[in-house]
N, C-alpha and C. Protein backbone atom coordinates (compact mmCIF):
# COMPACT_ATOMS: atom_id res chain seq x y z
N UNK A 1 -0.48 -14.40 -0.79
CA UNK A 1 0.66 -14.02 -1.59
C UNK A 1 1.49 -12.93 -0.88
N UNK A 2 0.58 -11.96 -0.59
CA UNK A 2 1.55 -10.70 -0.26
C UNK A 2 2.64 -11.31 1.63
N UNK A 3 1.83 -12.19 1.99
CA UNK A 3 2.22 -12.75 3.37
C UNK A 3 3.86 -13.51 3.09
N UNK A 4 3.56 -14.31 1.62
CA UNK A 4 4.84 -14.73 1.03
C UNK A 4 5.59 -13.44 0.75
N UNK A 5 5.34 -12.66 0.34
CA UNK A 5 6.51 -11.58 -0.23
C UNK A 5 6.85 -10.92 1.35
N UNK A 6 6.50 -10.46 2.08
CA UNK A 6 6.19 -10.28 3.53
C UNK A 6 8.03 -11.13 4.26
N UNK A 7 7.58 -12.52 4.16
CA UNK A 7 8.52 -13.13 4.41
C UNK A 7 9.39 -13.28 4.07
N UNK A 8 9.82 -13.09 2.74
CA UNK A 8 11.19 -12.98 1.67
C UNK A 8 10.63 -14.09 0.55
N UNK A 9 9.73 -15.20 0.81
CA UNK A 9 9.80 -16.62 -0.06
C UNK A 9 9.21 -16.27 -1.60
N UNK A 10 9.22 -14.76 -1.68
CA UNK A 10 8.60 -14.36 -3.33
C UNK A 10 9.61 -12.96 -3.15
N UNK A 11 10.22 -13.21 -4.79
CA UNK A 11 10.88 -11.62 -4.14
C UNK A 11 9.88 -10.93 -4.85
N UNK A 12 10.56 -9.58 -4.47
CA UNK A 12 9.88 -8.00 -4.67
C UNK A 12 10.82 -6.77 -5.10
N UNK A 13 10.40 -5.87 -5.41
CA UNK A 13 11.09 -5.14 -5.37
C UNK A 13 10.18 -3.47 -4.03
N UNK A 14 11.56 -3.42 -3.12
CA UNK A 14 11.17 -3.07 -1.91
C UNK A 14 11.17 -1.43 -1.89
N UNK A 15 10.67 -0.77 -1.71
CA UNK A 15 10.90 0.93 -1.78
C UNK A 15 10.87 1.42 -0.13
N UNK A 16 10.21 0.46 0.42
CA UNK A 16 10.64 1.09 2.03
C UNK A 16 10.00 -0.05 3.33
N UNK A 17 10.40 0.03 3.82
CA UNK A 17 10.45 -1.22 4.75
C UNK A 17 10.76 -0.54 6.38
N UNK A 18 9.99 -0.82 7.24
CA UNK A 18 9.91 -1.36 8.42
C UNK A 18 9.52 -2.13 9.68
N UNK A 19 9.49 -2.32 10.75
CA UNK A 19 9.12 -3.42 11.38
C UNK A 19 8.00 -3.52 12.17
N UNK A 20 6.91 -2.58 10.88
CA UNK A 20 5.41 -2.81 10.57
C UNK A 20 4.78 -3.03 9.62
N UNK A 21 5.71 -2.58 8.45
CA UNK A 21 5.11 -2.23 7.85
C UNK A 21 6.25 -2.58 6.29
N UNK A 22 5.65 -2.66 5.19
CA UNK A 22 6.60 -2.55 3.56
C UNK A 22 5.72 -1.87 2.36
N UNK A 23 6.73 -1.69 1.35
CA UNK A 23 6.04 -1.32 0.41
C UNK A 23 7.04 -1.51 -0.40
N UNK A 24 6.04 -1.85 -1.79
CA UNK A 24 7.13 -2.46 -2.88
C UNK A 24 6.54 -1.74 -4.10
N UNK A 25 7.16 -2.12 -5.14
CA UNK A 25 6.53 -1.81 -6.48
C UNK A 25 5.79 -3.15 -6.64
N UNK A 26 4.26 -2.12 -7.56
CA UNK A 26 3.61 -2.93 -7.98
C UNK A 26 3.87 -3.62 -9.68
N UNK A 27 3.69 -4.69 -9.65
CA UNK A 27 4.48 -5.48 -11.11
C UNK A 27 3.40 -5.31 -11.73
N UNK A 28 2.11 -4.99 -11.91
CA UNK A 28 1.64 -4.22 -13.04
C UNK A 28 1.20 -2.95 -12.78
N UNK A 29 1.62 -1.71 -12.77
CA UNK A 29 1.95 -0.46 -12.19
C UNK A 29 0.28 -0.16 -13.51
N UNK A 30 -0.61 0.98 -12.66
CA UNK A 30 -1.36 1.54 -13.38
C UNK A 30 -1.05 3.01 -13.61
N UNK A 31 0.31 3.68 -12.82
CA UNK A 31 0.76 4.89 -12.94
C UNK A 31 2.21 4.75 -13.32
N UNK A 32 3.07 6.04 -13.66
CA UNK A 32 4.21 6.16 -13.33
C UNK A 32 5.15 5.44 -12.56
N UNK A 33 4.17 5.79 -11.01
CA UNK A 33 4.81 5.32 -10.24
C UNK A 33 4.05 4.87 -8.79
N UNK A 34 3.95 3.79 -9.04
CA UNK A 34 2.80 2.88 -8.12
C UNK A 34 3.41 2.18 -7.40
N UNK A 35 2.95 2.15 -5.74
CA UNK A 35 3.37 0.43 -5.16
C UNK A 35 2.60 0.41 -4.10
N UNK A 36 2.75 -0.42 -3.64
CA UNK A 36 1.76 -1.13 -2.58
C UNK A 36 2.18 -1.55 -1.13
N UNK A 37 1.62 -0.60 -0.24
CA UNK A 37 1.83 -0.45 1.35
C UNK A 37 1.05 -1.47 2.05
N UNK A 38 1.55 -2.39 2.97
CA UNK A 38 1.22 -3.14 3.26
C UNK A 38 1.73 -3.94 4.73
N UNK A 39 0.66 -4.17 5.31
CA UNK A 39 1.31 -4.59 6.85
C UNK A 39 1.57 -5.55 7.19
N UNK A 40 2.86 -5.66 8.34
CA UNK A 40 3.66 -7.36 7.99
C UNK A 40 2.37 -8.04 8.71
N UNK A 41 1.79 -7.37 9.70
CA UNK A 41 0.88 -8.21 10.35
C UNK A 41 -0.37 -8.62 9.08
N UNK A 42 -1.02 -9.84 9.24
CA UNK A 42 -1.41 -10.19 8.49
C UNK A 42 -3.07 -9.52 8.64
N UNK A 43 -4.11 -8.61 7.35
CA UNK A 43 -5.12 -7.79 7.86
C UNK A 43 -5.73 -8.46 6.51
N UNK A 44 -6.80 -8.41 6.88
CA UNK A 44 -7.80 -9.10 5.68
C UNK A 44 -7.92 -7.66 4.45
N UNK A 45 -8.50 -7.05 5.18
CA UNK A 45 -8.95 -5.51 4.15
C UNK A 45 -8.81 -4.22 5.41
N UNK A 46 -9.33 -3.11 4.91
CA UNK A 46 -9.40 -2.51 5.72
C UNK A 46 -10.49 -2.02 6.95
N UNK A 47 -11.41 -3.04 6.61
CA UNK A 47 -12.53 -3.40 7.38
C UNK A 47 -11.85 -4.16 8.63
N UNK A 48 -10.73 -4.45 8.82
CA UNK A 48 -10.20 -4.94 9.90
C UNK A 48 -9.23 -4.17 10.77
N UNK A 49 -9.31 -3.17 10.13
CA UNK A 49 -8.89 -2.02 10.96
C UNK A 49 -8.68 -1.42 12.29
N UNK A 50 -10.21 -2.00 12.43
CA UNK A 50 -10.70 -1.25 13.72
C UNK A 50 -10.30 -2.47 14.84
N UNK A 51 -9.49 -3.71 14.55
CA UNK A 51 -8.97 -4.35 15.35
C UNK A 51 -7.72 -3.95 15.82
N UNK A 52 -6.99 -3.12 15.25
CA UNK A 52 -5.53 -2.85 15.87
C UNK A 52 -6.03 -1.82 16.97
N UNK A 53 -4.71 -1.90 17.65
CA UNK A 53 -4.78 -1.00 18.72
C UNK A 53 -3.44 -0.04 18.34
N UNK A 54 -3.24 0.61 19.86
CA UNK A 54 -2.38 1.76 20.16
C UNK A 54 -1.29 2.38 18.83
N UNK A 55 -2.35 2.91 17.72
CA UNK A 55 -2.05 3.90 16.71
C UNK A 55 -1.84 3.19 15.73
N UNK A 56 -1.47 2.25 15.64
CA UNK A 56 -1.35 1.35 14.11
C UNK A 56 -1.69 1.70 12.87
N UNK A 57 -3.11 2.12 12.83
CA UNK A 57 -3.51 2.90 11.42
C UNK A 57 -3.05 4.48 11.71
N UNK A 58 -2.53 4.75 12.52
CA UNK A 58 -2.26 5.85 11.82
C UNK A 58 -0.80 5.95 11.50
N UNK A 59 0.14 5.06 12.23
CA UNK A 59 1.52 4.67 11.62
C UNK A 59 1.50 4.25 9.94
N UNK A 60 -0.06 3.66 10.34
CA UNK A 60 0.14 3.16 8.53
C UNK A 60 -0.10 4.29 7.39
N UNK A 61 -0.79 5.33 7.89
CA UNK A 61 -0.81 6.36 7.10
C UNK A 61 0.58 7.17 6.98
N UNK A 62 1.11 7.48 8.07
CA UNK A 62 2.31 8.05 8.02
C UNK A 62 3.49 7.43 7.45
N UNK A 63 3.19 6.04 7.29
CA UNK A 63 4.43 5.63 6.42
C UNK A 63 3.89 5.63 5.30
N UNK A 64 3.08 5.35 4.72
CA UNK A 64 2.07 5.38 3.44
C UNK A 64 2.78 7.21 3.03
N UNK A 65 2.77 8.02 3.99
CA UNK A 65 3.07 9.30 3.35
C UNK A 65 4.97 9.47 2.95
N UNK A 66 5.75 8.23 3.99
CA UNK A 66 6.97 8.21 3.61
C UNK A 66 7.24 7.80 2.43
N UNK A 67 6.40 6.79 1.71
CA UNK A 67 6.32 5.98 0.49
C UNK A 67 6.38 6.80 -0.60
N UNK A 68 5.61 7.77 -0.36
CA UNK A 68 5.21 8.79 -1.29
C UNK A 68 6.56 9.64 -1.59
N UNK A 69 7.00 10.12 -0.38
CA UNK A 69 8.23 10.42 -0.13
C UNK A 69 9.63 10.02 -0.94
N UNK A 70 9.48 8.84 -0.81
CA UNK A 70 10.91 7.83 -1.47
C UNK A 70 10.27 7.69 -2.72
N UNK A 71 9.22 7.59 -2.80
CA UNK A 71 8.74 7.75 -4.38
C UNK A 71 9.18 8.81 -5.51
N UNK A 72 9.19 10.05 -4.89
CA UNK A 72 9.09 11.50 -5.48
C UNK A 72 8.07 12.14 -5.71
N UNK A 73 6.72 12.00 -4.92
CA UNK A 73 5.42 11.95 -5.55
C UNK A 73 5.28 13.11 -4.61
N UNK A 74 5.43 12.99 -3.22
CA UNK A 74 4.93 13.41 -2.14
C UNK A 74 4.38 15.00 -2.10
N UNK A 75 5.27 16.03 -3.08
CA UNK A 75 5.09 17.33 -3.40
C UNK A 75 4.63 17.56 -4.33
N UNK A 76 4.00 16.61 -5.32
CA UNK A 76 3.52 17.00 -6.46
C UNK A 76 2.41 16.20 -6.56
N UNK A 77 2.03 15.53 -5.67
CA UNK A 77 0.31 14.54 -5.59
C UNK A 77 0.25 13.24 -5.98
N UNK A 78 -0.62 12.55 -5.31
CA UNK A 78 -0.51 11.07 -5.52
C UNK A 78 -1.50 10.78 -4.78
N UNK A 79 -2.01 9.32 -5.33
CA UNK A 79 -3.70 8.86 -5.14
C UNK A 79 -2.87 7.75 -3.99
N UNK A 80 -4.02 7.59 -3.23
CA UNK A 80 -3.93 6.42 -2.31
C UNK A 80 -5.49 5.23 -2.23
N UNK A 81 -5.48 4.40 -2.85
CA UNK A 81 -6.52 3.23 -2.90
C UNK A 81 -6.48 2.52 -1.86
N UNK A 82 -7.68 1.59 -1.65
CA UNK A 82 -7.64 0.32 -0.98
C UNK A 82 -8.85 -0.45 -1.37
N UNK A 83 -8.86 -1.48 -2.55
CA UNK A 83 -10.06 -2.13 -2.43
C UNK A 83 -10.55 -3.08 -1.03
N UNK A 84 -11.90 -3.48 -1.24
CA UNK A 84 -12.29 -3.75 0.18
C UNK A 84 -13.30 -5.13 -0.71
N UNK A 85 -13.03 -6.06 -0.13
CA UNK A 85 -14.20 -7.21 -0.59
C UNK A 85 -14.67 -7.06 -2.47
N UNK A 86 -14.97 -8.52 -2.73
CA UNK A 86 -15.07 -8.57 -3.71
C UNK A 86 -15.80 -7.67 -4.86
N UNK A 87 -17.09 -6.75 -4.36
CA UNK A 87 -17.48 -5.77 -5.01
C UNK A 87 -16.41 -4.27 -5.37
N UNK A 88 -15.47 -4.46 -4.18
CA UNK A 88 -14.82 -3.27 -4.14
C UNK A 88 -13.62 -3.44 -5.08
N UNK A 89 -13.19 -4.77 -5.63
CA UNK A 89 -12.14 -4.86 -6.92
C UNK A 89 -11.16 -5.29 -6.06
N UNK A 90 -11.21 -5.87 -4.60
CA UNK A 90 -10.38 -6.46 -3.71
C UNK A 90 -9.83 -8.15 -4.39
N UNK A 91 -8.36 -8.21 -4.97
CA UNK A 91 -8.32 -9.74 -5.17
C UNK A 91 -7.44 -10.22 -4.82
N UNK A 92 -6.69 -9.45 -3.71
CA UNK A 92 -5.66 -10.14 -2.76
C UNK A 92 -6.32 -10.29 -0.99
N UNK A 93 -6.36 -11.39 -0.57
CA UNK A 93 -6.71 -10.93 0.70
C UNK A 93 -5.55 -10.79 1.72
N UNK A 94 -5.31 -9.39 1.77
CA UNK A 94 -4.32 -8.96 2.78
C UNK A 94 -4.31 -7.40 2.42
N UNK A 95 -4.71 -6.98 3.45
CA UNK A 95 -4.54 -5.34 3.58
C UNK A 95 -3.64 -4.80 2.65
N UNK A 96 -4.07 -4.16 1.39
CA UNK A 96 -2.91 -2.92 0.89
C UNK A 96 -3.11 -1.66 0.57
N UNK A 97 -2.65 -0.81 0.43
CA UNK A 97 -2.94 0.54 -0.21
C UNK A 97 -1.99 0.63 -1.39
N UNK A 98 -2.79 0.99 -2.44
CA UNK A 98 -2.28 0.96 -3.90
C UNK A 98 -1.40 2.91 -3.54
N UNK A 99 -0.59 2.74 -3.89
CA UNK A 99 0.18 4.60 -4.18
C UNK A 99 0.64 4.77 -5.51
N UNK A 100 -0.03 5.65 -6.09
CA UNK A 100 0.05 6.04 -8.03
C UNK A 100 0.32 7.77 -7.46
N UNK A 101 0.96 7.77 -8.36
CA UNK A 101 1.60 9.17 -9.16
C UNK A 101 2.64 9.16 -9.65
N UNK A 102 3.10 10.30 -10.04
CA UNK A 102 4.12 10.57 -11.14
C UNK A 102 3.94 10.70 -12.35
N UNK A 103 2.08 11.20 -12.60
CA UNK A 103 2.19 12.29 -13.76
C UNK A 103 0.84 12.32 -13.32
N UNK A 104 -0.13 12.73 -13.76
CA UNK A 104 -1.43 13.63 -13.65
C UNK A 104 -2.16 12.36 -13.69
N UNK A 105 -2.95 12.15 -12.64
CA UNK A 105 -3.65 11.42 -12.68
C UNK A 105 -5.46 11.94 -13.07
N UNK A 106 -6.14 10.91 -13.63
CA UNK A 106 -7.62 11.44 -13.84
C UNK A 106 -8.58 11.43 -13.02
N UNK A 107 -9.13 11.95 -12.78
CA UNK A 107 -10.58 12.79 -11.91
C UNK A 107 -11.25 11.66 -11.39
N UNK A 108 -11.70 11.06 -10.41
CA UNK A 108 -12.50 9.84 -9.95
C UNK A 108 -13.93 10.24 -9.96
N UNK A 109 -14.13 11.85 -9.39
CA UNK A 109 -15.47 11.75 -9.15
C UNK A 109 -15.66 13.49 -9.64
């Protein structure tokens, strides 16, 4: 699915985009203000990680922090997820990071 939205053939709604990387709103938002970072290259979870090369994950963090950015979140806090395989609540297969904030989020641990 997300490979379709990736390509244009599902729309989305887009909060930041470049030519690694997107992030959109998520259509059932569990915060304020949630969406989902995600790489054009196609990544199973983040257990596949350790296949990119020359900085990739960490571009993905740094735009993951622009997201936050264009969000309004970035100075006032915001959670970053990634389920991983079916125990982990993973039910898309394609790399994403969930981004929530925009009001107080609750305590995980």
């Amino acid at each position: 699915m997300f490979c379709k939205i990736i390509r244009g053939e599902i729309p989305s709604s887009p909060v930041l985009e470049d030519e690694e990387f997107m992030a959109i709103r998520d259509i059932y938002p569990l915060a304020a203000q949630h969406a989902l970072v995600m790489p054009r290259e196609h990544l199973g979870s983040l257990n596949d990680v350790p296949a990119w090369s020359d900085g990739q994950g960490q571009r993905l963090l740094a735009f993951t922090v622009r997201v936050a950015g264009e969000l309004g979140i970035k100075d006032s806090g915001y959670r970053v997820i990634t389920n991983v395989g079916s125990d982990g609540g993973q039910v898309v297969d394609h790399l994403h990071l969930h981004v929530l904030g925009g009001e107080r989020l609750g305590e995980l641990v």
